[in-house]
C-alpha atoms as a PDB file:
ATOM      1  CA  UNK A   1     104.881  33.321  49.134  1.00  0.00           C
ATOM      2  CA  UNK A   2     103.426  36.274  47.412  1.00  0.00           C
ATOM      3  CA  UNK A   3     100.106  36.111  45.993  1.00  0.00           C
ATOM      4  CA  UNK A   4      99.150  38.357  43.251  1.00  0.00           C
ATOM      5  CA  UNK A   5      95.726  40.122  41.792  1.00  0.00           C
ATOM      6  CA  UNK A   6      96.015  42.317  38.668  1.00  0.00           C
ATOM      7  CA  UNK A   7      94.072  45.572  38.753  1.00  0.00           C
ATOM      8  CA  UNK A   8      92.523  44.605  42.518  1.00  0.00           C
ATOM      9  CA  UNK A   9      93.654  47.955  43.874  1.00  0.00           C
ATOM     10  CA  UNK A  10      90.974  49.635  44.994  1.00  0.00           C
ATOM     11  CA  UNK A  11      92.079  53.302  45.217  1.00  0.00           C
ATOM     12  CA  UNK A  12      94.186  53.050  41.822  1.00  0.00           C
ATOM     13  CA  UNK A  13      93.021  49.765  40.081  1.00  0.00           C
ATOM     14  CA  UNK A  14      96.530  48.575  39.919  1.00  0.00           C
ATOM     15  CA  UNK A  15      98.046  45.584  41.013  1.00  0.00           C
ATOM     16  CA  UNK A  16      98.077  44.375  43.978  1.00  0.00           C
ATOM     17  CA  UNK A  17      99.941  41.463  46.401  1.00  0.00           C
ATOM     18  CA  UNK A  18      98.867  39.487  48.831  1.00  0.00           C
ATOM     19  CA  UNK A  19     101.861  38.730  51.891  1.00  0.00           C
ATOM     20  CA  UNK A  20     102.255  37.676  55.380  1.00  0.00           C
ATOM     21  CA  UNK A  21     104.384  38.861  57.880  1.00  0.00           C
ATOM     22  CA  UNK A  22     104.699  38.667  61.635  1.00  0.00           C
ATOM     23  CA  UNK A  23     101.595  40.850  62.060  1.00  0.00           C
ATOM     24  CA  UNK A  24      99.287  38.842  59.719  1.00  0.00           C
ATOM     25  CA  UNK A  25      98.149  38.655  56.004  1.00  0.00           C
ATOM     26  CA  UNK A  26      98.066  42.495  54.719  1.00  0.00           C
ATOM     27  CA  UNK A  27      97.349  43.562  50.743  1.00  0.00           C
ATOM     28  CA  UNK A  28      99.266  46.136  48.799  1.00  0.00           C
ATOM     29  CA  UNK A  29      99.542  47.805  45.808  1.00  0.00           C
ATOM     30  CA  UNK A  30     102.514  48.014  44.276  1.00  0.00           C
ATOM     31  CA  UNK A  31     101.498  51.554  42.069  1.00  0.00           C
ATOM     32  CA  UNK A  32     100.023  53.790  44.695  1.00  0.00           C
ATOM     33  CA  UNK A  33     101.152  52.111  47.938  1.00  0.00           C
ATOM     34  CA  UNK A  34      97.716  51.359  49.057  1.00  0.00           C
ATOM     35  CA  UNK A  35      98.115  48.531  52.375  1.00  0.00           C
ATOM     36  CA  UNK A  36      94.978  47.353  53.821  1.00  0.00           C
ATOM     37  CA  UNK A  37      95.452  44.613  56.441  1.00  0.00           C
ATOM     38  CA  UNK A  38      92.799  41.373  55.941  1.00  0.00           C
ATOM     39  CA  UNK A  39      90.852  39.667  58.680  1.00  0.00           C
ATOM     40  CA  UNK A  40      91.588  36.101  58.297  1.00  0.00           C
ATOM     41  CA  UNK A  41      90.052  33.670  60.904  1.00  0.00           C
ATOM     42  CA  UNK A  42      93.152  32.364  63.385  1.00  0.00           C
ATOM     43  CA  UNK A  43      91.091  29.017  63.841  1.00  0.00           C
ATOM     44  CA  UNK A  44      91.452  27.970  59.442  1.00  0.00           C
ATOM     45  CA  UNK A  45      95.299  27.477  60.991  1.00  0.00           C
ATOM     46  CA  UNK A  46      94.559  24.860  63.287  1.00  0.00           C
ATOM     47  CA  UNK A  47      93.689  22.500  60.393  1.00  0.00           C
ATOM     48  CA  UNK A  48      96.295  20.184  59.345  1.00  0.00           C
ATOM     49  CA  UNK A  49      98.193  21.204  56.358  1.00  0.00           C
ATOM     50  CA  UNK A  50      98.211  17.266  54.925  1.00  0.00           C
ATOM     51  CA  UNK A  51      94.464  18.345  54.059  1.00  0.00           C
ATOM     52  CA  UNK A  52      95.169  21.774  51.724  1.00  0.00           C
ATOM     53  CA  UNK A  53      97.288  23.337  50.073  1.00  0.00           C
ATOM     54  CA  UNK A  54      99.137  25.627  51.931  1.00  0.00           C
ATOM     55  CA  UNK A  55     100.497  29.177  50.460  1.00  0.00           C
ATOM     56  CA  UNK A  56     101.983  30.100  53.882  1.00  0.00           C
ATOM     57  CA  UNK A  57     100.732  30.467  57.632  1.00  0.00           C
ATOM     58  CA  UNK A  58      98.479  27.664  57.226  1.00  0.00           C
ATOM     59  CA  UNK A  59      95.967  29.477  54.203  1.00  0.00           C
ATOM     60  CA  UNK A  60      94.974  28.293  50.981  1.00  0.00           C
ATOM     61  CA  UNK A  61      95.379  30.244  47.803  1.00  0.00           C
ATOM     62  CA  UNK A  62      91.549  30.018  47.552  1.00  0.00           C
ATOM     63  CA  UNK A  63      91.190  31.375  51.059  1.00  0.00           C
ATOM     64  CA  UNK A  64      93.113  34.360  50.355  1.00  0.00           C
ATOM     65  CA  UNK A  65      91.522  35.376  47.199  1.00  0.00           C
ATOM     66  CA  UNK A  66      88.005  34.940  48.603  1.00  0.00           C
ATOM     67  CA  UNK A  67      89.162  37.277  51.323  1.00  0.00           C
ATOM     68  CA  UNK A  68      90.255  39.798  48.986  1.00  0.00           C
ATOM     69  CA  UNK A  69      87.333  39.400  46.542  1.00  0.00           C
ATOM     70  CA  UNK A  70      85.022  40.171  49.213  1.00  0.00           C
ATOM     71  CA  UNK A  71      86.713  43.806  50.016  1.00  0.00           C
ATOM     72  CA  UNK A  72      85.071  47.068  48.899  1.00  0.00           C
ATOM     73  CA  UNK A  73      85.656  48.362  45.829  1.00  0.00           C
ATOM     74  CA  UNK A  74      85.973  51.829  45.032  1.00  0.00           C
END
């Protein structure tokens, strides 16, 4: 499940998605092609998902957007 954030790109200000893949949780813009991968904790997975509110590979919306918030901007 993608996560979005309008005008979070921080080389264009466009929009930006958050996704997972094999690799890990990554951003990207979808106007310049900006990718930055994010460092997300592996322990938060180890929590049981009956407790949150999963968006996929065991994160929480809030979790994700917290990560993203706290990137640079430019």
């Amino acid at each position: 499940m993608q996560t979005w954030r309008l005008k979070g790109c921080i080389r264009c200000g466009g929009n930006v998605f958050i996704e997972h893949d094999a690799y890990g949780w990554y951003l990207a813009c979808i106007q310049c092609g900006y990718h930055r991968e994010l460092d997300i904790p592996v322990e938060r997975r180890k929590q049981p998902a009956v407790e949150r509110e999963e968006v996929g590979a065991g994160y929480t919306e809030e979790e994700l957007l917290q990560t993203v918030a706290s990137l640079p901007r430019g």
